[in-house]
Every structure is written in C-alpha cells, then in structure tokens.
PDB file of N, CA and C in Angstrom:
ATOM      1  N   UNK A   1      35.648  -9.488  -3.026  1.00  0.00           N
ATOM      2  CA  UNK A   1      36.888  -8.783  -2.744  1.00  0.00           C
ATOM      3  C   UNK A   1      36.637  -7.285  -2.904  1.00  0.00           C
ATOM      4  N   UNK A   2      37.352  -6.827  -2.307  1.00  0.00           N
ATOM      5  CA  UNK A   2      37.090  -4.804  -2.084  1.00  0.00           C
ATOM      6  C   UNK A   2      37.920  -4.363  -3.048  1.00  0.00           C
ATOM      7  N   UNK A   3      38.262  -2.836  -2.879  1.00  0.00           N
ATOM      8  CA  UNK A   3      39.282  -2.625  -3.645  1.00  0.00           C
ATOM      9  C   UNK A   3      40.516  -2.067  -3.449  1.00  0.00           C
ATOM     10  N   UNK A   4      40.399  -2.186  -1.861  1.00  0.00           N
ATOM     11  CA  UNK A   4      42.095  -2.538  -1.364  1.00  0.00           C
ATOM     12  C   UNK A   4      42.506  -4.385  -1.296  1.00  0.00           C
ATOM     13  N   UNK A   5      41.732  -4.938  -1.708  1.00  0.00           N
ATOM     14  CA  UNK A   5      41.885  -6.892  -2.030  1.00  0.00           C
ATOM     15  C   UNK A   5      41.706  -7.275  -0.602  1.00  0.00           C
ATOM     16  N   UNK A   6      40.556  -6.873   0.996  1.00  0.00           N
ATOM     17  CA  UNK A   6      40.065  -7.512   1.323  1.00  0.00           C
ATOM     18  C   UNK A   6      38.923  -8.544   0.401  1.00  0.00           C
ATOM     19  N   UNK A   7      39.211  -9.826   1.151  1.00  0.00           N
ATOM     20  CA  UNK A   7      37.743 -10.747   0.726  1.00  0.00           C
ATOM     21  C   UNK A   7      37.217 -10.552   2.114  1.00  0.00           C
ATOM     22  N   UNK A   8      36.039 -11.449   1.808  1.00  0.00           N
ATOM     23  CA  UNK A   8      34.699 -11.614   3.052  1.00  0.00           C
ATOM     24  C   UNK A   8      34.319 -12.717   2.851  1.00  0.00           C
ATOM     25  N   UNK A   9      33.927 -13.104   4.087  1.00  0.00           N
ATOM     26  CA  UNK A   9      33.448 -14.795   3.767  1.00  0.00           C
ATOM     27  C   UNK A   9      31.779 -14.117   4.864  1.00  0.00           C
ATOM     28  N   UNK A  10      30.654 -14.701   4.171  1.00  0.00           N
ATOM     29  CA  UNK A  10      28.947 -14.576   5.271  1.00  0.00           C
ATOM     30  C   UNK A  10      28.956 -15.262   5.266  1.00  0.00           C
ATOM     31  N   UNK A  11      28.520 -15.641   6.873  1.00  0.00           N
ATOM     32  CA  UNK A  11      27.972 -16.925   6.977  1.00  0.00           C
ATOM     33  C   UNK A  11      26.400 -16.262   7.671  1.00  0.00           C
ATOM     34  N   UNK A  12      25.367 -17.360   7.590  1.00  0.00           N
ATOM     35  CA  UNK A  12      23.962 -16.771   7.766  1.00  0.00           C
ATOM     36  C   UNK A  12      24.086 -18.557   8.480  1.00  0.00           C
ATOM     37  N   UNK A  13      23.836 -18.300  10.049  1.00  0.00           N
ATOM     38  CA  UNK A  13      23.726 -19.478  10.555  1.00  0.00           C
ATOM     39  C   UNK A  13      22.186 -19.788  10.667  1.00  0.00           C
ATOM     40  N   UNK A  14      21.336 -20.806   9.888  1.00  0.00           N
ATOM     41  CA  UNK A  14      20.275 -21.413   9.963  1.00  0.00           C
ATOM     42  C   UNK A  14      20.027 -22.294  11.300  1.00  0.00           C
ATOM     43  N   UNK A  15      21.106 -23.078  11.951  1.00  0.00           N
ATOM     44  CA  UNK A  15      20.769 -23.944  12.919  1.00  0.00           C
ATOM     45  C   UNK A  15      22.117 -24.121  13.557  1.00  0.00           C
ATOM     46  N   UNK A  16      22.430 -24.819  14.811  1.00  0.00           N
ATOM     47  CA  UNK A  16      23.883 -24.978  14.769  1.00  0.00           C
ATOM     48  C   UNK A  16      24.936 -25.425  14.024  1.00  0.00           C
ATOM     49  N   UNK A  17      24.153 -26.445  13.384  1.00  0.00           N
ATOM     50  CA  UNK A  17      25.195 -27.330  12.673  1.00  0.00           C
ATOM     51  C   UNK A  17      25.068 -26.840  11.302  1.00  0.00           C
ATOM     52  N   UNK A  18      23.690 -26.114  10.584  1.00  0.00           N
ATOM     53  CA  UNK A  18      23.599 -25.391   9.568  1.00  0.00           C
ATOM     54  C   UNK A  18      23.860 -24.090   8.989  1.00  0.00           C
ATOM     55  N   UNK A  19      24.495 -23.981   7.782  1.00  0.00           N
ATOM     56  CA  UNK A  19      25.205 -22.522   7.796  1.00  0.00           C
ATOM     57  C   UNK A  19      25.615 -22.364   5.973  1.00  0.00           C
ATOM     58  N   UNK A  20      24.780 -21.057   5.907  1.00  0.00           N
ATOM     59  CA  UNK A  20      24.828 -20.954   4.428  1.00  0.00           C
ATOM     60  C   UNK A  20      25.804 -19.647   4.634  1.00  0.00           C
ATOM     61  N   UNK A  21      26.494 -20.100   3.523  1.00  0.00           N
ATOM     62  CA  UNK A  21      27.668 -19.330   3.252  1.00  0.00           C
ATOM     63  C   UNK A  21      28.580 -19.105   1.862  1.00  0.00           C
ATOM     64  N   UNK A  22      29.039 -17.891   1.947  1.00  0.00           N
ATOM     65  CA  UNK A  22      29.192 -17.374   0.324  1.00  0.00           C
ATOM     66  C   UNK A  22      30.581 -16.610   0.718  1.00  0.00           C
ATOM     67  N   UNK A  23      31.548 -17.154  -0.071  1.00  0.00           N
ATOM     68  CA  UNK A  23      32.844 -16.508   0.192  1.00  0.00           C
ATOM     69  C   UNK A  23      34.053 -17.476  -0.189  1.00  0.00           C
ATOM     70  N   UNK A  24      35.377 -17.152  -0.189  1.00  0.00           N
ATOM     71  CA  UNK A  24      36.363 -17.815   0.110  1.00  0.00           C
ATOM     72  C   UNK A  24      36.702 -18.375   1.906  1.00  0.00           C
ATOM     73  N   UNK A  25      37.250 -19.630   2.107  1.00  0.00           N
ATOM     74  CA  UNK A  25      37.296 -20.396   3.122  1.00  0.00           C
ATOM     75  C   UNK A  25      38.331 -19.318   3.493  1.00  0.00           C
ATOM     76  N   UNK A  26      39.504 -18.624   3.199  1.00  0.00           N
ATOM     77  CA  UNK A  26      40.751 -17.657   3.636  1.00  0.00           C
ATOM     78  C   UNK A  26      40.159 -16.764   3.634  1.00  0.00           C
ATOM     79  N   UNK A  27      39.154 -15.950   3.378  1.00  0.00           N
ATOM     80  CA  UNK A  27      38.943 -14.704   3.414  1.00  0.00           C
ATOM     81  C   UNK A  27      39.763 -14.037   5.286  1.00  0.00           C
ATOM     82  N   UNK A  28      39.798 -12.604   4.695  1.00  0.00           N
ATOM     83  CA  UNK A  28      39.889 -11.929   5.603  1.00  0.00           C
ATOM     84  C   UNK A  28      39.367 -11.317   6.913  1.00  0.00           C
ATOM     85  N   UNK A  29      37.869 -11.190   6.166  1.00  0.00           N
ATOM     86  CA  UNK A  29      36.766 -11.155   6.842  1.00  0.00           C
ATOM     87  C   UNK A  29      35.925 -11.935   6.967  1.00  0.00           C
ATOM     88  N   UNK A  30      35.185 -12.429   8.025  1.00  0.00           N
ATOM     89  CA  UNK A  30      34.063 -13.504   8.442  1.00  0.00           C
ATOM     90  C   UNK A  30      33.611 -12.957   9.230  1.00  0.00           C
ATOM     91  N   UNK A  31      32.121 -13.009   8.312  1.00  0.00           N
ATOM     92  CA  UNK A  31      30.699 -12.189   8.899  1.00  0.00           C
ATOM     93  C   UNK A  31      29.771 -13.284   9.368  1.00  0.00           C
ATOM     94  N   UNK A  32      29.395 -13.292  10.604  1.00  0.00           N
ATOM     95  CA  UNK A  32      28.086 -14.713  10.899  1.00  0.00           C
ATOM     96  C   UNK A  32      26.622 -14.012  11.687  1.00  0.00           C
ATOM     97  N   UNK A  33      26.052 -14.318  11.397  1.00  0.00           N
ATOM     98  CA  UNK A  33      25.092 -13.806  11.915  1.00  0.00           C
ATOM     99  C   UNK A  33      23.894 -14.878  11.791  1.00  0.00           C
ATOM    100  N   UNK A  34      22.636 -15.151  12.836  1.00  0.00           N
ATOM    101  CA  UNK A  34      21.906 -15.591  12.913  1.00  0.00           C
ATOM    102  C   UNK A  34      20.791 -15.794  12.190  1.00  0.00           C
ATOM    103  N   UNK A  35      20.161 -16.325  11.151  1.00  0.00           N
ATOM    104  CA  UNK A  35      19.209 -16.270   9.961  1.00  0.00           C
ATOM    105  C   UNK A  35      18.128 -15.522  10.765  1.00  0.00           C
ATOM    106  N   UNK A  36      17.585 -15.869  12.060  1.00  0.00           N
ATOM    107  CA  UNK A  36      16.173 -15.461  12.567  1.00  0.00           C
ATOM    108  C   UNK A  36      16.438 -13.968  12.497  1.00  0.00           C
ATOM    109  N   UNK A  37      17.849 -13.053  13.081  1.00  0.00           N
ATOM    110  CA  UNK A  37      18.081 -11.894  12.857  1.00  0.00           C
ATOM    111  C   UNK A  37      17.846 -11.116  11.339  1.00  0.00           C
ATOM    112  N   UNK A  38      18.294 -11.596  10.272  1.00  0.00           N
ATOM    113  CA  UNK A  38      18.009 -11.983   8.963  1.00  0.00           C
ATOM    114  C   UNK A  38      16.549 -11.689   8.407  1.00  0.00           C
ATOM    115  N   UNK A  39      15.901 -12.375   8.969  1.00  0.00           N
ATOM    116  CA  UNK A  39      14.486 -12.442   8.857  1.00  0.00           C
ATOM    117  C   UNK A  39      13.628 -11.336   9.358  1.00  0.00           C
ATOM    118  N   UNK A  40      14.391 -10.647  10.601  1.00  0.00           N
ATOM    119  CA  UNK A  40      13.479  -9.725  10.828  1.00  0.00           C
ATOM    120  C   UNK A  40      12.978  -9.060  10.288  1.00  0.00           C
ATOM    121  N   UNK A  41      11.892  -7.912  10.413  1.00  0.00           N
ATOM    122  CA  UNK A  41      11.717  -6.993   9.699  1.00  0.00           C
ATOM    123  C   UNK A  41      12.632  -5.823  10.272  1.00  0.00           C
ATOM    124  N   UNK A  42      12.638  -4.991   9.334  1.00  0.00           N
ATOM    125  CA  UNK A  42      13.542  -3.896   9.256  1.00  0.00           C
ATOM    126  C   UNK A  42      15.165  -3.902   9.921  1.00  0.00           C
ATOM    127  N   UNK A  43      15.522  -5.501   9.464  1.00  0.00           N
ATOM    128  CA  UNK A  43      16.845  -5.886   9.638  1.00  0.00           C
ATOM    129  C   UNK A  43      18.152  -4.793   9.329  1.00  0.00           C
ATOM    130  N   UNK A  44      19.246  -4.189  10.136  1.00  0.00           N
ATOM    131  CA  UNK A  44      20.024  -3.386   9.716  1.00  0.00           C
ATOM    132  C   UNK A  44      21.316  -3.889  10.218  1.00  0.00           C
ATOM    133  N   UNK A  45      22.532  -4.160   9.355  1.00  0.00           N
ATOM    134  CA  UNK A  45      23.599  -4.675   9.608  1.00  0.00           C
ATOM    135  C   UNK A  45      24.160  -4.243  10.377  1.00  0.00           C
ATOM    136  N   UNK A  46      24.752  -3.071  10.379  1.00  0.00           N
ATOM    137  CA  UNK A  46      25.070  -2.017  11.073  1.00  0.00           C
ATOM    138  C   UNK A  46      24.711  -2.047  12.472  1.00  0.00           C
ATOM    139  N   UNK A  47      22.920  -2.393  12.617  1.00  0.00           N
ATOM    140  CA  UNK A  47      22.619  -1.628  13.708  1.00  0.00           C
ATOM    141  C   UNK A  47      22.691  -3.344  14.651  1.00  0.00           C
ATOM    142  N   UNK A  48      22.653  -4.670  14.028  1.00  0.00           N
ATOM    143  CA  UNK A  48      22.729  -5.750  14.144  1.00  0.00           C
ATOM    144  C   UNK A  48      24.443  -6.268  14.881  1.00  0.00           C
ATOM    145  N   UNK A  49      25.230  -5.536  13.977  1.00  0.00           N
ATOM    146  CA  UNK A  49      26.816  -5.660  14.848  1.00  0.00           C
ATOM    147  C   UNK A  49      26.897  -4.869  16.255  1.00  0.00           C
ATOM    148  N   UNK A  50      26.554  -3.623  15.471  1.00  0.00           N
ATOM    149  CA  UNK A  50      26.132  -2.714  16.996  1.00  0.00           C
ATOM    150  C   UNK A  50      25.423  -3.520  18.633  1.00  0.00           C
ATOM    151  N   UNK A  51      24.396  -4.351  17.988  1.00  0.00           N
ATOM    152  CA  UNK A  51      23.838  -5.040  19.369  1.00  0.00           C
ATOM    153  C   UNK A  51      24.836  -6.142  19.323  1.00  0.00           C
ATOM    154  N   UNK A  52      25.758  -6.572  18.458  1.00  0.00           N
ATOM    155  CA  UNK A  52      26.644  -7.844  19.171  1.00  0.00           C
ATOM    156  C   UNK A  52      25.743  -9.191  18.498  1.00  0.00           C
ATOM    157  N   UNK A  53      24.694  -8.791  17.888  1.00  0.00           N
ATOM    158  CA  UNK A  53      24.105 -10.027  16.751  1.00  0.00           C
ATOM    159  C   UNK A  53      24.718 -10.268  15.668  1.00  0.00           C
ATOM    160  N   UNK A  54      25.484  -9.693  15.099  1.00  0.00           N
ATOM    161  CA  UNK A  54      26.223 -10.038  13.824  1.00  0.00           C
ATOM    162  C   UNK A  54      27.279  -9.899  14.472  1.00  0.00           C
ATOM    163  N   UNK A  55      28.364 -10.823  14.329  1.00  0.00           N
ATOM    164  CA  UNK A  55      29.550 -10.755  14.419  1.00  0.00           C
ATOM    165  C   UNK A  55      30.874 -11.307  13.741  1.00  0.00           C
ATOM    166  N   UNK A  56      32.332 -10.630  13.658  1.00  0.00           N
ATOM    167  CA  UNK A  56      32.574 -10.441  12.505  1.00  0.00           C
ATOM    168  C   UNK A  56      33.943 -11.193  13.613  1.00  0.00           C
ATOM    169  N   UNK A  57      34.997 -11.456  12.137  1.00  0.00           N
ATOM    170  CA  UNK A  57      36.257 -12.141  12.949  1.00  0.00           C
ATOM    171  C   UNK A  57      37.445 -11.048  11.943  1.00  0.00           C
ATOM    172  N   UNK A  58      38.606 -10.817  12.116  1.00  0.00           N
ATOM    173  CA  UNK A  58      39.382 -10.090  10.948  1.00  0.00           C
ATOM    174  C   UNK A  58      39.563  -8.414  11.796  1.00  0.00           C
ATOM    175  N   UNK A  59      40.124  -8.083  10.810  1.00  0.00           N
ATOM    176  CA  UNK A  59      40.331  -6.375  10.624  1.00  0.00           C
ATOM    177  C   UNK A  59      38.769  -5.690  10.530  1.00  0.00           C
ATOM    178  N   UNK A  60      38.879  -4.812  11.394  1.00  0.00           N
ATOM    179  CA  UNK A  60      37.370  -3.967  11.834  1.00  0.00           C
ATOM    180  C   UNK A  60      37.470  -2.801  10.871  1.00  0.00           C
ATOM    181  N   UNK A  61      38.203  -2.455   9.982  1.00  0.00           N
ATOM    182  CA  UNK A  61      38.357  -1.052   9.340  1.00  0.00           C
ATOM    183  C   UNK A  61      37.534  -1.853   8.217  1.00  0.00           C
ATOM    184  N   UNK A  62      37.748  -2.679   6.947  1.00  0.00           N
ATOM    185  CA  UNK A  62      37.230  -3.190   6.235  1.00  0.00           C
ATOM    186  C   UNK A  62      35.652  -3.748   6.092  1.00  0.00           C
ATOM    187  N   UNK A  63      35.838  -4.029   7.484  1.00  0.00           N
ATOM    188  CA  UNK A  63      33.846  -4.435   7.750  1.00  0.00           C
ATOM    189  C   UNK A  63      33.172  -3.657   7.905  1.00  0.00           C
ATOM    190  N   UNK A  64      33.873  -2.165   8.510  1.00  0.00           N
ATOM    191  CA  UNK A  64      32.892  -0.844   8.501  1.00  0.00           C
ATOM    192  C   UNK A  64      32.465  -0.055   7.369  1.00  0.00           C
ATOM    193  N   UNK A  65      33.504  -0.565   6.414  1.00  0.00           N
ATOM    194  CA  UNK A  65      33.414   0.287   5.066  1.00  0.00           C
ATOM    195  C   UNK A  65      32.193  -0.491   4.419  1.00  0.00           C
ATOM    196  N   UNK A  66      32.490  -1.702   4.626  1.00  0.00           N
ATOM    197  CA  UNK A  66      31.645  -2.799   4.173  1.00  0.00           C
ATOM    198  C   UNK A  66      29.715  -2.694   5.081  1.00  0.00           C
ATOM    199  N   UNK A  67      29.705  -2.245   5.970  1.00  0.00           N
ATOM    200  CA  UNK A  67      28.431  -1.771   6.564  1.00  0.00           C
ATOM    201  C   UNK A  67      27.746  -0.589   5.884  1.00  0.00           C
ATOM    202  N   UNK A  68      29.173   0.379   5.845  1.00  0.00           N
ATOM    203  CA  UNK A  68      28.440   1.401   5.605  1.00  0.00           C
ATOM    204  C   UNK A  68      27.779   1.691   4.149  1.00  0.00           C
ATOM    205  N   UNK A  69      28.524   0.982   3.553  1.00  0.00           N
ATOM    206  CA  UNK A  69      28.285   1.091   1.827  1.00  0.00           C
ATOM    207  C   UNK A  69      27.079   0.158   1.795  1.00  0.00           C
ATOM    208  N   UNK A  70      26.736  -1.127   2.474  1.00  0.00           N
ATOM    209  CA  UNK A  70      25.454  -1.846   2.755  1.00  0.00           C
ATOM    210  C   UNK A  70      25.661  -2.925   1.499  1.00  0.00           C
ATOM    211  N   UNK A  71      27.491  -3.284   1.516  1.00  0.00           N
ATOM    212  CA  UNK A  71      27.330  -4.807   1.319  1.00  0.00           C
ATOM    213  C   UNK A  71      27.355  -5.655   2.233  1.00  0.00           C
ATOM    214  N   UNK A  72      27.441  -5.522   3.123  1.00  0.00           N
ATOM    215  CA  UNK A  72      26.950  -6.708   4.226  1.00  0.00           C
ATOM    216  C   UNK A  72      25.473  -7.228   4.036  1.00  0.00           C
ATOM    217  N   UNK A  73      24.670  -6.182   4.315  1.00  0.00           N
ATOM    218  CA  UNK A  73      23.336  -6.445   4.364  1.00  0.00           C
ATOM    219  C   UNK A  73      22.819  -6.892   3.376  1.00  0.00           C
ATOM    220  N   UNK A  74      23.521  -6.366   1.987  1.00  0.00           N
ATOM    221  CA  UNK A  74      23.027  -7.318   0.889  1.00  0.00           C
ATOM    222  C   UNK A  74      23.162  -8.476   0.795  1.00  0.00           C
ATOM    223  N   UNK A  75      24.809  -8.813   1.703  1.00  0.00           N
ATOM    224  CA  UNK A  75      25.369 -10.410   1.234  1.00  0.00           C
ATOM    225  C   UNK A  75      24.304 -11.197   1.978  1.00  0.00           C
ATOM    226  N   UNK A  76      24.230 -10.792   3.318  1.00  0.00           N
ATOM    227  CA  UNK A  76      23.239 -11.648   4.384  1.00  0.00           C
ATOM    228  C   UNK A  76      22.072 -11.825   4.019  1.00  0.00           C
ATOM    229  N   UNK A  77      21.491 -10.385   3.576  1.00  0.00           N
ATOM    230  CA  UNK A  77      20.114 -10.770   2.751  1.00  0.00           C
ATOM    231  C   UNK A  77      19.963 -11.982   1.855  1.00  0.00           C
ATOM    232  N   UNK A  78      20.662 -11.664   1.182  1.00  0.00           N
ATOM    233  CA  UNK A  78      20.800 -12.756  -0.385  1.00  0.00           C
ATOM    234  C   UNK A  78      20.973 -14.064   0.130  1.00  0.00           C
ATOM    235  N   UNK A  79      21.490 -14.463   1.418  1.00  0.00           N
ATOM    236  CA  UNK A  79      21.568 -15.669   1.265  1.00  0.00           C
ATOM    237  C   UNK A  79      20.660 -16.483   2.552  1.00  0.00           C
ATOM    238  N   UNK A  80      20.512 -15.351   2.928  1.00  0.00           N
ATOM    239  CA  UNK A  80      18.879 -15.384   3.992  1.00  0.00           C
ATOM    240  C   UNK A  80      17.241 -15.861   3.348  1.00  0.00           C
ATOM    241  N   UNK A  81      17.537 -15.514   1.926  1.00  0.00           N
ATOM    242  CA  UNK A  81      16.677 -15.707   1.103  1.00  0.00           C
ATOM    243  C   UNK A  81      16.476 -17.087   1.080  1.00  0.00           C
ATOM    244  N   UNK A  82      14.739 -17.464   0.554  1.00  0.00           N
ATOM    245  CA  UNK A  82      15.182 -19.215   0.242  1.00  0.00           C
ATOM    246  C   UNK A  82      15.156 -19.143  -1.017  1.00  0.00           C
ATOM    247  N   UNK A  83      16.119 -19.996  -1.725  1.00  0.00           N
ATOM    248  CA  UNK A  83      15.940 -20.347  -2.996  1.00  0.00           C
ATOM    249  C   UNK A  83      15.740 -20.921  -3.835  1.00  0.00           C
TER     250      UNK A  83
END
C-alpha cells in the first residue's frame, strides 16, 4: 500500500496458466508482466511499460509514482527470483 492507500497486486507470468504473485486480490493496481522480460538483462520497468511489456490495469497516476520511485521493479524482481 502507498501513502495515499493505493495497493498493488504483481503478477510475474511464468507460463499461461502460471503466475506468481504478491498482493491483495482487490488491489487497485495490477501489474503483469512476462517472467522472460524479468529475466532479462538490464530489465527496466519503466522502460518495459513504455514498450507495452509490462502492463498495468487501474489508475495510471499511482503506477507512475510507483515506476519512478522503482517499486515496481523491485516487486517484479523479487518474485522473478527463484526461491
């Protein structure tokens, strides 16, 4: 949750039917993006929505704040990770 009380829900889609994800099911925001994108090297959230590879569902003011500060990229990272 932010600190105007958006939540975010990531999803990091592994396969079609597979999908790791960290958030509330209501969130406001829903971030999905492709694990292989994830994986790249020199992966950038930002520059990843920009090409239309990450894509987001919700209010666009909240996800930009959320790019720019580079919790997106952390959330996706983190769960891009294996663990």
């Amino acid at each position: 949750m932010t600190d105007d009380g958006t939540t975010f829900q990531y999803r990091v889609a592994v396969t079609k039917k597979d999908e790791r994800v960290e958030g509330p099911d209501d969130a406001d925001v829903v971030v999905t993006v492709p694990l292989s994108a994830v994986t790249t090297d020199g992966f950038d959230a930002t520059v990843a929505f920009m090409q239309g590879v990450l894509k987001s569902a919700g209010p666009t003011g909240p996800l930009l704040a959320a790019l720019r500060d580079g919790r997106v990229g952390d959330a996706v990272s983190r769960l891009a990770s294996p663990t």
